[in-house]
C-alpha atoms as a PDB file:
ATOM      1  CA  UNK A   1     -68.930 135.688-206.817  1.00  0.00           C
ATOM      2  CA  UNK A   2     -72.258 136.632-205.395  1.00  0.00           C
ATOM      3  CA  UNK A   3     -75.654 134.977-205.447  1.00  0.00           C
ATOM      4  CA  UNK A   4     -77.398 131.863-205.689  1.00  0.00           C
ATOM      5  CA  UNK A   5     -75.014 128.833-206.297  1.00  0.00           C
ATOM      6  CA  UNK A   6     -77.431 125.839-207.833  1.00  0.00           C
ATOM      7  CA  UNK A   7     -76.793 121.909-207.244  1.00  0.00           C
ATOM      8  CA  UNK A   8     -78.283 119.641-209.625  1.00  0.00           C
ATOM      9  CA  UNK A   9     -80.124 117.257-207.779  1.00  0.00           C
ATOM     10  CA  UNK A  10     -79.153 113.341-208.671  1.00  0.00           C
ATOM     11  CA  UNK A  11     -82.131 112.937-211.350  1.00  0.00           C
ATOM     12  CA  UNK A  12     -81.934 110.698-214.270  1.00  0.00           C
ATOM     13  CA  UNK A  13     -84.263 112.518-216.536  1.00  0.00           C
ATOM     14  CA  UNK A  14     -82.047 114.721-218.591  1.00  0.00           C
ATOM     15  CA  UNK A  15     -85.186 116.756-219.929  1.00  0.00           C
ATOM     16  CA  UNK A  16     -86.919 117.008-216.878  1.00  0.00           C
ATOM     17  CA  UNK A  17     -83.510 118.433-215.447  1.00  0.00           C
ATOM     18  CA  UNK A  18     -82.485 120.619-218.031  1.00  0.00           C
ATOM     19  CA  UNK A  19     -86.469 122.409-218.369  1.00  0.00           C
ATOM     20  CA  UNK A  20     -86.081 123.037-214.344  1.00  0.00           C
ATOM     21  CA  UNK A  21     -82.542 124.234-214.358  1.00  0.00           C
ATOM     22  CA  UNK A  22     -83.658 126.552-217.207  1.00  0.00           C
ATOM     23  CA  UNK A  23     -86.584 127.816-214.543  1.00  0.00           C
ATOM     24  CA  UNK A  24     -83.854 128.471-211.851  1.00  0.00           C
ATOM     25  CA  UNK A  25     -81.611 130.618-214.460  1.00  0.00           C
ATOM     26  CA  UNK A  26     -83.978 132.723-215.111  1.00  0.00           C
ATOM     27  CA  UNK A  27     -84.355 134.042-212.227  1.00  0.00           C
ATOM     28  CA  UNK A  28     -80.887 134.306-211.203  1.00  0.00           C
ATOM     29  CA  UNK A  29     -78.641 131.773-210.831  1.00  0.00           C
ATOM     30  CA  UNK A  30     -75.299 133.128-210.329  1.00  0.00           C
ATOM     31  CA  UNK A  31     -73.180 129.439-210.826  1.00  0.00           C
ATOM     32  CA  UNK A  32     -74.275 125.942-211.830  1.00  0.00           C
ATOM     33  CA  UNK A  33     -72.725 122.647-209.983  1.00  0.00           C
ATOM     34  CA  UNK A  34     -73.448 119.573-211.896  1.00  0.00           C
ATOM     35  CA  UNK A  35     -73.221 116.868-209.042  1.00  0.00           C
ATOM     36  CA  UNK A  36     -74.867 113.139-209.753  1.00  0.00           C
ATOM     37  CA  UNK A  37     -73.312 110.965-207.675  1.00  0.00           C
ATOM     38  CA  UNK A  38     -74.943 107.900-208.767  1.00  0.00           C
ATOM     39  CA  UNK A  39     -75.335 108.235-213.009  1.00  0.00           C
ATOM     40  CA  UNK A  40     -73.275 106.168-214.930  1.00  0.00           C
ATOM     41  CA  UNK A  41     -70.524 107.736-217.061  1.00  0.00           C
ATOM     42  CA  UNK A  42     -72.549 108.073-220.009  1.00  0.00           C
ATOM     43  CA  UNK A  43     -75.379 109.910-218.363  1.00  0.00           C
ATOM     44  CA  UNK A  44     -72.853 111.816-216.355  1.00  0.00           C
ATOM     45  CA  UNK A  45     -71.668 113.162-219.920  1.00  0.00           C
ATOM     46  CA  UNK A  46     -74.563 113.421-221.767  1.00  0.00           C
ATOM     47  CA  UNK A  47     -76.399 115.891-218.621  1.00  0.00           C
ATOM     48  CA  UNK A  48     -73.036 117.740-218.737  1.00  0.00           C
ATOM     49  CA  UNK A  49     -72.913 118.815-221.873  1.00  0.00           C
ATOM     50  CA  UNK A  50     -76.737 119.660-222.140  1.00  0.00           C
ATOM     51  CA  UNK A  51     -76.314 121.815-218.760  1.00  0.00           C
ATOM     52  CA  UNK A  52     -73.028 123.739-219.685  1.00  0.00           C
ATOM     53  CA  UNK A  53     -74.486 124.386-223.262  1.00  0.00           C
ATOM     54  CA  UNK A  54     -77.670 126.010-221.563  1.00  0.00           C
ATOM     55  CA  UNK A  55     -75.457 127.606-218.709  1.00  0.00           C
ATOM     56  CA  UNK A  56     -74.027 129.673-221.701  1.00  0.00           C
ATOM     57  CA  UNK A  57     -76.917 130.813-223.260  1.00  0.00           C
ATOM     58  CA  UNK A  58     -77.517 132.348-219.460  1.00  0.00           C
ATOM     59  CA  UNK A  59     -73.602 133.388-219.283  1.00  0.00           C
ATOM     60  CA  UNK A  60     -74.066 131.406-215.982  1.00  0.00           C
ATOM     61  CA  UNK A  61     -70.496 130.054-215.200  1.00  0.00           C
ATOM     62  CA  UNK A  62     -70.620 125.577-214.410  1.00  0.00           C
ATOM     63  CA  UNK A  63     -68.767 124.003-212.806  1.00  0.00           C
ATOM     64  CA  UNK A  64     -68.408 119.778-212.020  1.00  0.00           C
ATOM     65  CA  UNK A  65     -68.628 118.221-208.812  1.00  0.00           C
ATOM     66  CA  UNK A  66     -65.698 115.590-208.237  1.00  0.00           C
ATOM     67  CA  UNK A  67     -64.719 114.747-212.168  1.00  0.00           C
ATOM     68  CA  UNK A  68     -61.664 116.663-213.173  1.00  0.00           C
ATOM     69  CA  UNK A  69     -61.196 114.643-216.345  1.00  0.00           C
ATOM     70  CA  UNK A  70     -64.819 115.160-216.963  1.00  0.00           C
ATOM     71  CA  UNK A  71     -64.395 119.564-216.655  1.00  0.00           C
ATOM     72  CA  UNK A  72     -61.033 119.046-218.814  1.00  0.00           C
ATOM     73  CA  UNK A  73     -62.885 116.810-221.747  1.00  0.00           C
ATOM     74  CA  UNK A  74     -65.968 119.488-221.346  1.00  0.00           C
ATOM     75  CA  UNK A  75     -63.331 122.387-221.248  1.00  0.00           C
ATOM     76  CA  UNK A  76     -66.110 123.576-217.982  1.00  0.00           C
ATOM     77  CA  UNK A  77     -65.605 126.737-216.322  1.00  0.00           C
ATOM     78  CA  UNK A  78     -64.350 124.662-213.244  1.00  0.00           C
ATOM     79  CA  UNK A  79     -64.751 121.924-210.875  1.00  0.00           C
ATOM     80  CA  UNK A  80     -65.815 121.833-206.823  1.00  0.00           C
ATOM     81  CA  UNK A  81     -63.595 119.012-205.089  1.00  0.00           C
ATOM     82  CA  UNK A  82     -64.495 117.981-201.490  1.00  0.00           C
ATOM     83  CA  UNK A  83     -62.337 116.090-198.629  1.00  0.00           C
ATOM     84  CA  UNK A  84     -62.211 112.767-200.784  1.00  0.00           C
ATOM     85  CA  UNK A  85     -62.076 114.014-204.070  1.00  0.00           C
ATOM     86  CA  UNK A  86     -58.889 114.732-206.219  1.00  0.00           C
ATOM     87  CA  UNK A  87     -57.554 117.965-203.778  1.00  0.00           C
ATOM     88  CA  UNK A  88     -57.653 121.976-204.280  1.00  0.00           C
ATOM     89  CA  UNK A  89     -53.810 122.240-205.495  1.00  0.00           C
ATOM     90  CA  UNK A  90     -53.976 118.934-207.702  1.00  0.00           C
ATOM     91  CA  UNK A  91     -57.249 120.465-209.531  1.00  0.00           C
ATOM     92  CA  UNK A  92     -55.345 124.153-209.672  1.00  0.00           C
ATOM     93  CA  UNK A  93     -52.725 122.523-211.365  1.00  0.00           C
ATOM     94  CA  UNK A  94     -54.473 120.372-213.994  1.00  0.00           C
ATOM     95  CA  UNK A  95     -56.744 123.225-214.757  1.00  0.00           C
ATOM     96  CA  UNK A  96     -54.618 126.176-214.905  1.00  0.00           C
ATOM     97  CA  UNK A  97     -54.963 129.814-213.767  1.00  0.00           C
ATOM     98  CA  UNK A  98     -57.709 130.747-214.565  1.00  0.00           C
ATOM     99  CA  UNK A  99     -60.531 127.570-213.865  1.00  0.00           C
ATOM    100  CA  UNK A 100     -62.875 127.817-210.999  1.00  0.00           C
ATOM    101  CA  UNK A 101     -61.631 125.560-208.125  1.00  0.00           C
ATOM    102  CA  UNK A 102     -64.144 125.599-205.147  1.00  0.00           C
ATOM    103  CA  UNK A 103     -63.432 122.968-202.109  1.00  0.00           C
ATOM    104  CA  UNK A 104     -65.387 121.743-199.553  1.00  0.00           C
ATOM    105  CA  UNK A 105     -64.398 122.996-196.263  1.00  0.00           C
ATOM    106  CA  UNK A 106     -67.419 121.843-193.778  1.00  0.00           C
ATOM    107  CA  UNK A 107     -66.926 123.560-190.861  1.00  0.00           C
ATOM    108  CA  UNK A 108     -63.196 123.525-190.643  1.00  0.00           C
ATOM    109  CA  UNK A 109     -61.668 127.021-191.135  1.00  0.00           C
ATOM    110  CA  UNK A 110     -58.275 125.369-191.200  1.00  0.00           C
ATOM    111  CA  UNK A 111     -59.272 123.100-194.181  1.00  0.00           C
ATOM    112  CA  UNK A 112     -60.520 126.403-195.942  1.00  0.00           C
ATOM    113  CA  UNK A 113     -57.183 128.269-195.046  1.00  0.00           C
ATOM    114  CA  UNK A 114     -55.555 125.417-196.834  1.00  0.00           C
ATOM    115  CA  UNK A 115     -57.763 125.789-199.522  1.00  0.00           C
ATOM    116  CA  UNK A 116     -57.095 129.094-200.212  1.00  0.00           C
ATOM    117  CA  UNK A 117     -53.108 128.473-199.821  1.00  0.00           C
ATOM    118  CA  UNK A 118     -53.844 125.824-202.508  1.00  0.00           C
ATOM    119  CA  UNK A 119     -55.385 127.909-205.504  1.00  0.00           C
ATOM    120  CA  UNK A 120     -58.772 127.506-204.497  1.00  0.00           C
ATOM    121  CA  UNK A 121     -61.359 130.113-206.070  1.00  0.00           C
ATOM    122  CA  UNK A 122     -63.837 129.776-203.419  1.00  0.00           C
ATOM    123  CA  UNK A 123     -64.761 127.763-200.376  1.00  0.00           C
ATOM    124  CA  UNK A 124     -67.853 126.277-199.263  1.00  0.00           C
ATOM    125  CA  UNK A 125     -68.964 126.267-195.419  1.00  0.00           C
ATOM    126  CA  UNK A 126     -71.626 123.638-193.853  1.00  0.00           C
ATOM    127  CA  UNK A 127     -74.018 122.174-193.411  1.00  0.00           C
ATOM    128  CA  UNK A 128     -75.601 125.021-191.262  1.00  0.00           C
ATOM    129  CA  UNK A 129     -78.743 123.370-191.411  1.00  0.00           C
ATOM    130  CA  UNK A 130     -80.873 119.605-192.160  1.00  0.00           C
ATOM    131  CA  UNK A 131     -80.964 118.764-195.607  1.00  0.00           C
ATOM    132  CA  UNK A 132     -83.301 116.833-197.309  1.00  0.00           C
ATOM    133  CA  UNK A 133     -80.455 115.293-199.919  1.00  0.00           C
ATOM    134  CA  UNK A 134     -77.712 115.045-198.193  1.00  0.00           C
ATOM    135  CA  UNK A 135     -76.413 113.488-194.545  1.00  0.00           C
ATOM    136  CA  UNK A 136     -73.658 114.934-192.740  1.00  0.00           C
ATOM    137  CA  UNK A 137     -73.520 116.624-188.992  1.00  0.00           C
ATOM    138  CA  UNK A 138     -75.428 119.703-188.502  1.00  0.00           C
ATOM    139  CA  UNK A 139     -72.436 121.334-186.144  1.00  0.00           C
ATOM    140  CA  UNK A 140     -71.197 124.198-188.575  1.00  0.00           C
ATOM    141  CA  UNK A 141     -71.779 127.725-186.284  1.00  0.00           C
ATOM    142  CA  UNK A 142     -72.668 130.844-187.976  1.00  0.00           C
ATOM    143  CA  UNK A 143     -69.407 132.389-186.357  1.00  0.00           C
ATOM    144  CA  UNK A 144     -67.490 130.625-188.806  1.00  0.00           C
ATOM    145  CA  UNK A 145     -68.597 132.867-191.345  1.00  0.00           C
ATOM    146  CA  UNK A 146     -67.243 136.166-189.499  1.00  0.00           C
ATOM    147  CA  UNK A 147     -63.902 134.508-188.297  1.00  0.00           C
ATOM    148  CA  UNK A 148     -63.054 133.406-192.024  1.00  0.00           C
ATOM    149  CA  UNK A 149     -63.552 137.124-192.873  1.00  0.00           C
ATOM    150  CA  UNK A 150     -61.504 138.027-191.036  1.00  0.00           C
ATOM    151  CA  UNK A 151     -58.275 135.529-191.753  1.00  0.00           C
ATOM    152  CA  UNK A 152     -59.084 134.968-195.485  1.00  0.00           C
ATOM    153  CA  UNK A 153     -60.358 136.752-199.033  1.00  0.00           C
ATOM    154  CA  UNK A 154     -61.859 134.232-200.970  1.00  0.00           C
ATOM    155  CA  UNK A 155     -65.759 134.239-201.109  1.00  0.00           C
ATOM    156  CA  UNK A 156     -67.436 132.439-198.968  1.00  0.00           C
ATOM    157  CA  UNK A 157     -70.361 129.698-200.173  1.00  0.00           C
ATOM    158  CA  UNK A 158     -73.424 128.418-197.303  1.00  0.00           C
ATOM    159  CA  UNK A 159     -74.676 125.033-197.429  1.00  0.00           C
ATOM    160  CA  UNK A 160     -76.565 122.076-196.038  1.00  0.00           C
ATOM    161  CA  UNK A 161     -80.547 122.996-196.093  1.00  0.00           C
ATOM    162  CA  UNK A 162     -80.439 126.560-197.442  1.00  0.00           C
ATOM    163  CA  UNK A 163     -84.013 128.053-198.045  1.00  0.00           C
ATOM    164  CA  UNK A 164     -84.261 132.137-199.013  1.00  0.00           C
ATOM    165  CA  UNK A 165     -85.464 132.684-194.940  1.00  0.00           C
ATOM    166  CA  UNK A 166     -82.427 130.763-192.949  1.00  0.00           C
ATOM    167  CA  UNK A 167     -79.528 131.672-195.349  1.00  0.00           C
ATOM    168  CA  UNK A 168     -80.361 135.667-194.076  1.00  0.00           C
ATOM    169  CA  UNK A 169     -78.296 135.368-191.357  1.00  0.00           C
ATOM    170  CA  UNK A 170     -75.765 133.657-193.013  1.00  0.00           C
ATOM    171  CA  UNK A 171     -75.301 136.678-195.273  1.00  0.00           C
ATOM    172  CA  UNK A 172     -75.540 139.020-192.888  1.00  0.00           C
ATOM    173  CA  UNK A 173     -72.704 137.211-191.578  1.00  0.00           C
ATOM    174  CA  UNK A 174     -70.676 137.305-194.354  1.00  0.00           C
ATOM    175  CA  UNK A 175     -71.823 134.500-196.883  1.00  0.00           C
ATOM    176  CA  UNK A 176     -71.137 135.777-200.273  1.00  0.00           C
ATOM    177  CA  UNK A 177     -73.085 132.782-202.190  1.00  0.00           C
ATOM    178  CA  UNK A 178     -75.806 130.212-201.160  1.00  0.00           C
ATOM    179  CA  UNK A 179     -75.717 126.637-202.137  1.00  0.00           C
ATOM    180  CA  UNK A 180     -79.207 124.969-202.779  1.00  0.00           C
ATOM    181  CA  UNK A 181     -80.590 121.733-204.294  1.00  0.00           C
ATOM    182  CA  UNK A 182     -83.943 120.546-202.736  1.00  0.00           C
ATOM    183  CA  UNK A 183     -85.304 124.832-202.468  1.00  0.00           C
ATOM    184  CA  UNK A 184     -85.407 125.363-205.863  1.00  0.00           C
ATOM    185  CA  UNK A 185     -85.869 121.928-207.832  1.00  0.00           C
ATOM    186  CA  UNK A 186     -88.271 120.953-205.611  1.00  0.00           C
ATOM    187  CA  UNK A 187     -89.967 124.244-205.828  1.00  0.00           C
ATOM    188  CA  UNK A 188     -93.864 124.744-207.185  1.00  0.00           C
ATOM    189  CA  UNK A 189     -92.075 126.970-209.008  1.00  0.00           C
ATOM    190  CA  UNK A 190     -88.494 127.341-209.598  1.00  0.00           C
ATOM    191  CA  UNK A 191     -87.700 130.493-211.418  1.00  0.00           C
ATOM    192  CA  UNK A 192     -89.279 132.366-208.347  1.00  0.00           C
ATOM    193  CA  UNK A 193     -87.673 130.700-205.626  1.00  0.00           C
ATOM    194  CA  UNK A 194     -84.939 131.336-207.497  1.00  0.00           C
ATOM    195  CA  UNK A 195     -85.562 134.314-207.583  1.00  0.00           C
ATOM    196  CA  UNK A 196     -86.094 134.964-203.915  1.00  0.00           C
ATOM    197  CA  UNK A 197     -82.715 133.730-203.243  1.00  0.00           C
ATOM    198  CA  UNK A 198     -81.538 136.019-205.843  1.00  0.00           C
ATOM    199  CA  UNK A 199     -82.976 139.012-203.570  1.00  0.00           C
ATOM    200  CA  UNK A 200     -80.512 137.971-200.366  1.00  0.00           C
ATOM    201  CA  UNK A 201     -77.951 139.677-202.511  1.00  0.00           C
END
């Protein structure tokens, strides 16, 4: 796992979604999250199935943020669970072997360590920096990065803010994915800022 890891942002136009997302694959997208928070069921499924049938046209892999009955029904290539969701080894379990289980791990390397005791395929660091979608406490240090290399194997995903100029250091220190939402969806244009993340690595 290495590259740009895209969040859907929590918009209720399905087209409008799916003709950016298709921008962002293009130029590189190395793993879809579908996260809306706020949709109804319905719309939850309906966006779902639109985004994993074009995430396989780009053999992107997708995962689902939070809904592990939704990834079973869609048969998705995983799911991302954070500190309230449905945990690491409950999702590893449900899902099998061979599912993508990411977890959100903030900037607590012993909540990652667990994670990776769990099953979990990947875990996710932050927020580094401000974000413009979400609110949480900036207090995640870069030195994280270097002191879960060295305790830990599972790749290592940045978030919280992410643009293709302040994630550098973060892969210089180890960061083998970048999370972004508001950088490329809110992009003039998406495929290239895609892209420029897509150049980190």
């Amino acid at each position: 796992m290495t590259g740009l890891y895209l969040v859907t942002p929590d918009w209720d136009d399905t087209a409008q979604l799916l003709q950016v997302t298709e921008q962002a694959l293009r130029g590189g997208v190395r793993l879809l999250q579908y996260r809306h928070k706020t949709a109804p069921a319905a719309l939850q499924w309906e966006q779902a199935v639109a985004l994993q049938q074009l995430c396989r046209q780009y053999a992107c892999p997708f995962v689902i943020n939070d809904h592990l009955a939704l990834c079973q029904e869609l048969d998705a290539d995983g799911v991302h669970v954070g500190a309230t969701d449905a945990g690491v080894a409950q999702a590893r379990r449900t899902l099998g072997p061979d599912k993508i289980v990411g977890a959100s791990c903030y900037g607590d390397l012993a909540l990652a360590l667990a994670a990776q005791a769990d099953g979990a395929s990947y875990v996710a660091f932050g927020g580094f920096y401000p974000s413009r979608v979400k609110r949480y406490p900036v207090t995640t240090p870069v030195t994280l990065l270097s002191e879960a290399t060295a305790q830990m194997h599972l790749p290592k995903v940045v978030i919280g803010g992410m643009t293709a100029t302040n994630a550098v250091p973060l892969v210089q220190e180890g960061a083998q994915m970048v999370a972004a939402i508001s950088s490329v969806y809110q992009a003039p244009d998406p495929q290239q800022a895609a892209r420029q993340f897509a150049m980190l690595f």
